[in-house]
Protein backbone atom coordinates (compact mmCIF):
# COMPACT_ATOMS: atom_id res chain seq x y z
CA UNK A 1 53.53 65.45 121.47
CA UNK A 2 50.49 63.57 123.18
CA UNK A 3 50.73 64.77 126.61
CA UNK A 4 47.85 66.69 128.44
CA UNK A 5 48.06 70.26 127.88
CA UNK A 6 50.13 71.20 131.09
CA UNK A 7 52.49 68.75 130.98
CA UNK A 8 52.83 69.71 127.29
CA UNK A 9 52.85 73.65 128.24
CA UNK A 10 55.46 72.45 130.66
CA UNK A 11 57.95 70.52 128.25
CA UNK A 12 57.58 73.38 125.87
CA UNK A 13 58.62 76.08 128.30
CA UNK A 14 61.39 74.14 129.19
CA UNK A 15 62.87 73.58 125.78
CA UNK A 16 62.42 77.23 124.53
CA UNK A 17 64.14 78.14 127.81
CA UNK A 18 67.26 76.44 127.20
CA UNK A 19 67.49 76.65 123.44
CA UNK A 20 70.57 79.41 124.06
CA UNK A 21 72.71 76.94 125.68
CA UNK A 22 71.51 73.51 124.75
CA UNK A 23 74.27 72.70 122.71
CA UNK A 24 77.21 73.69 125.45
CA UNK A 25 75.32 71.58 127.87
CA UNK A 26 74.98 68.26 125.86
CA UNK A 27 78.79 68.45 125.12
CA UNK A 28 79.16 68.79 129.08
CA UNK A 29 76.72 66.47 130.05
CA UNK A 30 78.33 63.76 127.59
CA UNK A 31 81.68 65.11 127.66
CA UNK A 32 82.18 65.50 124.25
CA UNK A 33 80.40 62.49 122.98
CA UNK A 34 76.97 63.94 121.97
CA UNK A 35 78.11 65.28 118.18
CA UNK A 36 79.72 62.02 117.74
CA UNK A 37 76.72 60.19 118.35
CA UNK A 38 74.69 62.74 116.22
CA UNK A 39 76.89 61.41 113.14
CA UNK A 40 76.72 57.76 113.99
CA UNK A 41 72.92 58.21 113.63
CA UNK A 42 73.03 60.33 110.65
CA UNK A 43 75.25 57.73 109.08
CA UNK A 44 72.71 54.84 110.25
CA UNK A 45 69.83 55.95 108.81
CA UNK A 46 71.67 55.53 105.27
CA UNK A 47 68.57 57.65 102.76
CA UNK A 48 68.66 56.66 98.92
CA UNK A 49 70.29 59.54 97.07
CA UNK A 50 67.26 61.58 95.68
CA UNK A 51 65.22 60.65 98.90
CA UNK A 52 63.59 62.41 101.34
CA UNK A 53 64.63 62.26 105.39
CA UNK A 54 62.91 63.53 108.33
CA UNK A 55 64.82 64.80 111.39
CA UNK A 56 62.18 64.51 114.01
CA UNK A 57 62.39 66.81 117.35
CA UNK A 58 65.60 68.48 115.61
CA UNK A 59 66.38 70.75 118.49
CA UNK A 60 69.24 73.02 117.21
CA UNK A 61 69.33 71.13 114.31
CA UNK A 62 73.01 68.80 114.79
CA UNK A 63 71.52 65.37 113.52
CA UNK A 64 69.53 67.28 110.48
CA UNK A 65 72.70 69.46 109.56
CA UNK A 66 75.18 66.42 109.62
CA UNK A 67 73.02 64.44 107.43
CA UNK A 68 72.71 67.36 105.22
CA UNK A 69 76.61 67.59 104.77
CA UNK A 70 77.00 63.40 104.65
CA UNK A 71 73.70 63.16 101.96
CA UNK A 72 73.48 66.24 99.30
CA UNK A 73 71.45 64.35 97.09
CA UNK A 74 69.03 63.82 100.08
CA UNK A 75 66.36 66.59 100.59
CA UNK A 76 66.44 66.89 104.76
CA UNK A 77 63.66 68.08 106.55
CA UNK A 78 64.27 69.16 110.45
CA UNK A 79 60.96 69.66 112.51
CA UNK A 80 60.54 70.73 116.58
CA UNK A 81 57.68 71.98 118.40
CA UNK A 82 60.24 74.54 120.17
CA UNK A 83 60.31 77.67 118.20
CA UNK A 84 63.50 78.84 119.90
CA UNK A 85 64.96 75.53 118.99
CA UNK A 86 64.30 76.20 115.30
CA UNK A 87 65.79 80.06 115.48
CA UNK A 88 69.05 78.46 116.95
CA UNK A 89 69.08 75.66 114.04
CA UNK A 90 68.37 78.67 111.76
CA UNK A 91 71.36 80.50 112.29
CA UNK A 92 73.60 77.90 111.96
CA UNK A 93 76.15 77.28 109.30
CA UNK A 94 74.62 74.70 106.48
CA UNK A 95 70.81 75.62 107.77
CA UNK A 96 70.13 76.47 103.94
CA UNK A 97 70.52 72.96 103.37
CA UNK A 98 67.81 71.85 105.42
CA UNK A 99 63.94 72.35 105.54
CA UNK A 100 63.06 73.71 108.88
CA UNK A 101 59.21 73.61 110.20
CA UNK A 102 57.87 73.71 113.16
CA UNK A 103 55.38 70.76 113.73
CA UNK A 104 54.19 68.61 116.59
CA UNK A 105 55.78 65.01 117.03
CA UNK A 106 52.20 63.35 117.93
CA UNK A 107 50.51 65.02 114.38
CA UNK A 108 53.24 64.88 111.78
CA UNK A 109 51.46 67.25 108.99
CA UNK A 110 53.23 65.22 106.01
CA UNK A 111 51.25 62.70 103.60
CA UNK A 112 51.59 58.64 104.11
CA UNK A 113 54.75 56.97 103.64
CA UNK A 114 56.31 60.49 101.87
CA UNK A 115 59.79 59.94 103.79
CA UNK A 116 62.71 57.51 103.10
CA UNK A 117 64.06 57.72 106.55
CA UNK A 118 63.49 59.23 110.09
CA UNK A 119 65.59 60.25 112.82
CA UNK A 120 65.16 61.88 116.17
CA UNK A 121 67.46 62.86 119.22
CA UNK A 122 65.92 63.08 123.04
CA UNK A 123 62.07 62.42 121.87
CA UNK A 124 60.61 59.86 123.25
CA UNK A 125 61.26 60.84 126.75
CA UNK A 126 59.34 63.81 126.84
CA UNK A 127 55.93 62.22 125.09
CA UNK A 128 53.43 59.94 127.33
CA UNK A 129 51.77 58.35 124.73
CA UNK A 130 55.56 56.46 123.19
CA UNK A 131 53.08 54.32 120.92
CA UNK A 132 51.46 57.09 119.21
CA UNK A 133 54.48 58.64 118.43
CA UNK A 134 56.15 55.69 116.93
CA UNK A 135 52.91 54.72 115.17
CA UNK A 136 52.68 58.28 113.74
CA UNK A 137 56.64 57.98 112.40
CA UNK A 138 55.25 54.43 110.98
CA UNK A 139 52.61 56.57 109.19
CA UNK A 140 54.94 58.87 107.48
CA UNK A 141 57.97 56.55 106.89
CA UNK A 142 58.17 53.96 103.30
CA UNK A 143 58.14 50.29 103.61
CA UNK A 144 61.36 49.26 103.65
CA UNK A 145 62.49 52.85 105.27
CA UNK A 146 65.00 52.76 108.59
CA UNK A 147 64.36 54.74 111.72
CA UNK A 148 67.16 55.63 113.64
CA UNK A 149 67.08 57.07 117.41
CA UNK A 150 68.83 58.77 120.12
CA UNK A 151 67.78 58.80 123.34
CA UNK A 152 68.54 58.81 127.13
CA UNK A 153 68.58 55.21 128.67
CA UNK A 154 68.01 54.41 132.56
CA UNK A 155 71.10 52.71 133.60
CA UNK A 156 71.37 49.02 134.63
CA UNK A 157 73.29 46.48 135.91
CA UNK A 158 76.54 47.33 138.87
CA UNK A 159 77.32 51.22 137.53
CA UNK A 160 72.99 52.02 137.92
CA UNK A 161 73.59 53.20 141.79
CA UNK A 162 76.41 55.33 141.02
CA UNK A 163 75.59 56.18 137.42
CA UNK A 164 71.89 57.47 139.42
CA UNK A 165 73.57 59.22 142.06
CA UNK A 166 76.04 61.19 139.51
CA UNK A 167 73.20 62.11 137.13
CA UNK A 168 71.41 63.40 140.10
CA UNK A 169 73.95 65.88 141.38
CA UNK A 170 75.67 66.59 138.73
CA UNK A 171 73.17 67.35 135.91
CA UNK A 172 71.18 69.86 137.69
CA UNK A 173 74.71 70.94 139.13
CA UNK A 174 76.01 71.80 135.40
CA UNK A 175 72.61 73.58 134.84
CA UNK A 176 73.02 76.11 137.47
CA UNK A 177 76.54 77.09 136.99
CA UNK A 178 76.60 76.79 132.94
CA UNK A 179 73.03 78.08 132.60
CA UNK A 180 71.96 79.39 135.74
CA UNK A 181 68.98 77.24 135.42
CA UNK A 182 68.83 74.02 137.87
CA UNK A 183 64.81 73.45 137.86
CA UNK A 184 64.68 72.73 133.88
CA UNK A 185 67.99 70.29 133.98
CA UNK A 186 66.42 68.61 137.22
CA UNK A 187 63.77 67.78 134.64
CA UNK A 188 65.71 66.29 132.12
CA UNK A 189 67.69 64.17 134.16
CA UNK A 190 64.75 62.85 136.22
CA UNK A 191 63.16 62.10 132.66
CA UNK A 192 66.48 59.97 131.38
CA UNK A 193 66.42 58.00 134.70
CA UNK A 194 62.59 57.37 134.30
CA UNK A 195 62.35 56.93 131.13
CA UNK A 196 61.35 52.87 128.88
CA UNK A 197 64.26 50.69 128.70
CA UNK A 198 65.76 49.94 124.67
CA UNK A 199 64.23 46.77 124.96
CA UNK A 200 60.57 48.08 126.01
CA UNK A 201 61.32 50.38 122.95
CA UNK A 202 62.04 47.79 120.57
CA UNK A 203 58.97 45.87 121.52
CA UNK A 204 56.63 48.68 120.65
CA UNK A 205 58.87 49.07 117.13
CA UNK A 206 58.33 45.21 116.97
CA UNK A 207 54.43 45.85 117.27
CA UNK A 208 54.76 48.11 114.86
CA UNK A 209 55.24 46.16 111.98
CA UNK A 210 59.52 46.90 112.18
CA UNK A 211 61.83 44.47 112.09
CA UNK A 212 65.92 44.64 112.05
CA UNK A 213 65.68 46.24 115.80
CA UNK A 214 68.77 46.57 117.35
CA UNK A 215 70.46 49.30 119.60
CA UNK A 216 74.06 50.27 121.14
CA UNK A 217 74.25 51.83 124.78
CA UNK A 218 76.27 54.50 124.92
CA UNK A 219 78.19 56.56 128.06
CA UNK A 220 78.03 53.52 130.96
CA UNK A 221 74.16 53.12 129.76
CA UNK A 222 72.72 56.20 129.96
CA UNK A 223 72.48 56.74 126.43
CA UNK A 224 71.54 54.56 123.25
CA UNK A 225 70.72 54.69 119.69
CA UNK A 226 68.22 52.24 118.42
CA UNK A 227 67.63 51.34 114.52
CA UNK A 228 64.72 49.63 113.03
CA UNK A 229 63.43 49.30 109.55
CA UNK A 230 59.49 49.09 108.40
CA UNK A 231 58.40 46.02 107.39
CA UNK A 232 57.52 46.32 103.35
């Protein structure tokens, strides 16, 4: 990721703290919806059979695993800069089916263009420099390849004061009493309410050189998954 080196130390520490219970607190946090939208990006991103897909800041591995079981003819590739992360994805059923290495979003260390397709869950908030990270994704994707990604979304519109106020006392709320750990779930929902609206995303993507942009809020806004396809 391309942020200084304590904000980077930071993130890290965070995400190898709550590996052990990252999972539990997504389902809370999204009451149930998170796997579900794990599988409607797996299914988006649509590889070739015999190609070659990228899970990007795989965490404990759901989107990699599910398009492991939904593409067997599709080598998978999961990578996270949280080593905990990658234990937990490990030791889960399917793992063997999936390529797990432990790289750095901002310095992918894969050749030009080697990957037919490129997903990622919860990403983009945690990077400063959002254009690097999407240009380095360009890098490593095919013409003609789709990039598919989940991530938090500020909410909008009449629900945003209420929508604010519940991810404000709640999230750190569920952090304390599932995992006893408020400070790193005050992070991550101050990070989801701070973080570039769908449409500032797509206009990077645009710049880019992708085209086919589109995106579907999810959970009264505070979610979406955005799609986009490189230009050939």
């Amino acid at each position: 990721m391309t942020i200084d080196k304590s904000k980077r130390s930071e993130v890290h520490g965070i995400f190898e703290k709550i590996a052990g219970y990252y999972d539990r607190m997504n389902f809370l946090m999204t009451l149930g919806r998170h796997g579900r939208w794990c599988r409607e990006v797996a299914d988006r991103v649509a590889p070739p059979p015999g190609g070659q897909l990228l899970d990007i800041a795989t965490g404990t591995g759901v989107i990699a695993l599910e398009a492991a079981r939904r593409y067997p003819a599709v080598t998978v590739t999961g990578v996270d800069f949280s080593e905990e992360m990658l234990t937990r994805a490990r030791a889960k059923p399917w793992a063997q089916a999936v390529r797990w290495q432990h790289a750095d979003a901002a310095h992918l260390p894969f050749d030009d263009e080697s990957f037919d397709g490129i997903t990622e869950g919860y990403l983009l908030r945690n990077v400063e420099d959002l254009d690097g990270v999407l240009r380095e994704q360009r890098r490593v994707l095919k013409p003609g390849g789709r990039i598919v990604i989940l991530e938090t979304c500020p909410p909008s519109g009449w629900v945003q004061p209420v929508v604010e106020l519940g991810m404000r006392i709640i999230v750190p709320l569920l952090g304390q009493v599932v995992a006893r750990d408020r400070s790193s779930y005050s992070y991550l929902e101050s990070s989801t309410l701070a973080f570039a609206s769908p449409e500032h995303v797509a206009d990077v993507l645009r710049g880019l050189g992708f085209q086919d942009i589109g995106w579907s809020k999810k959970f009264f806004g505070t979610n979406v998954i955005l799609w986009a396809t490189r230009s050939r």
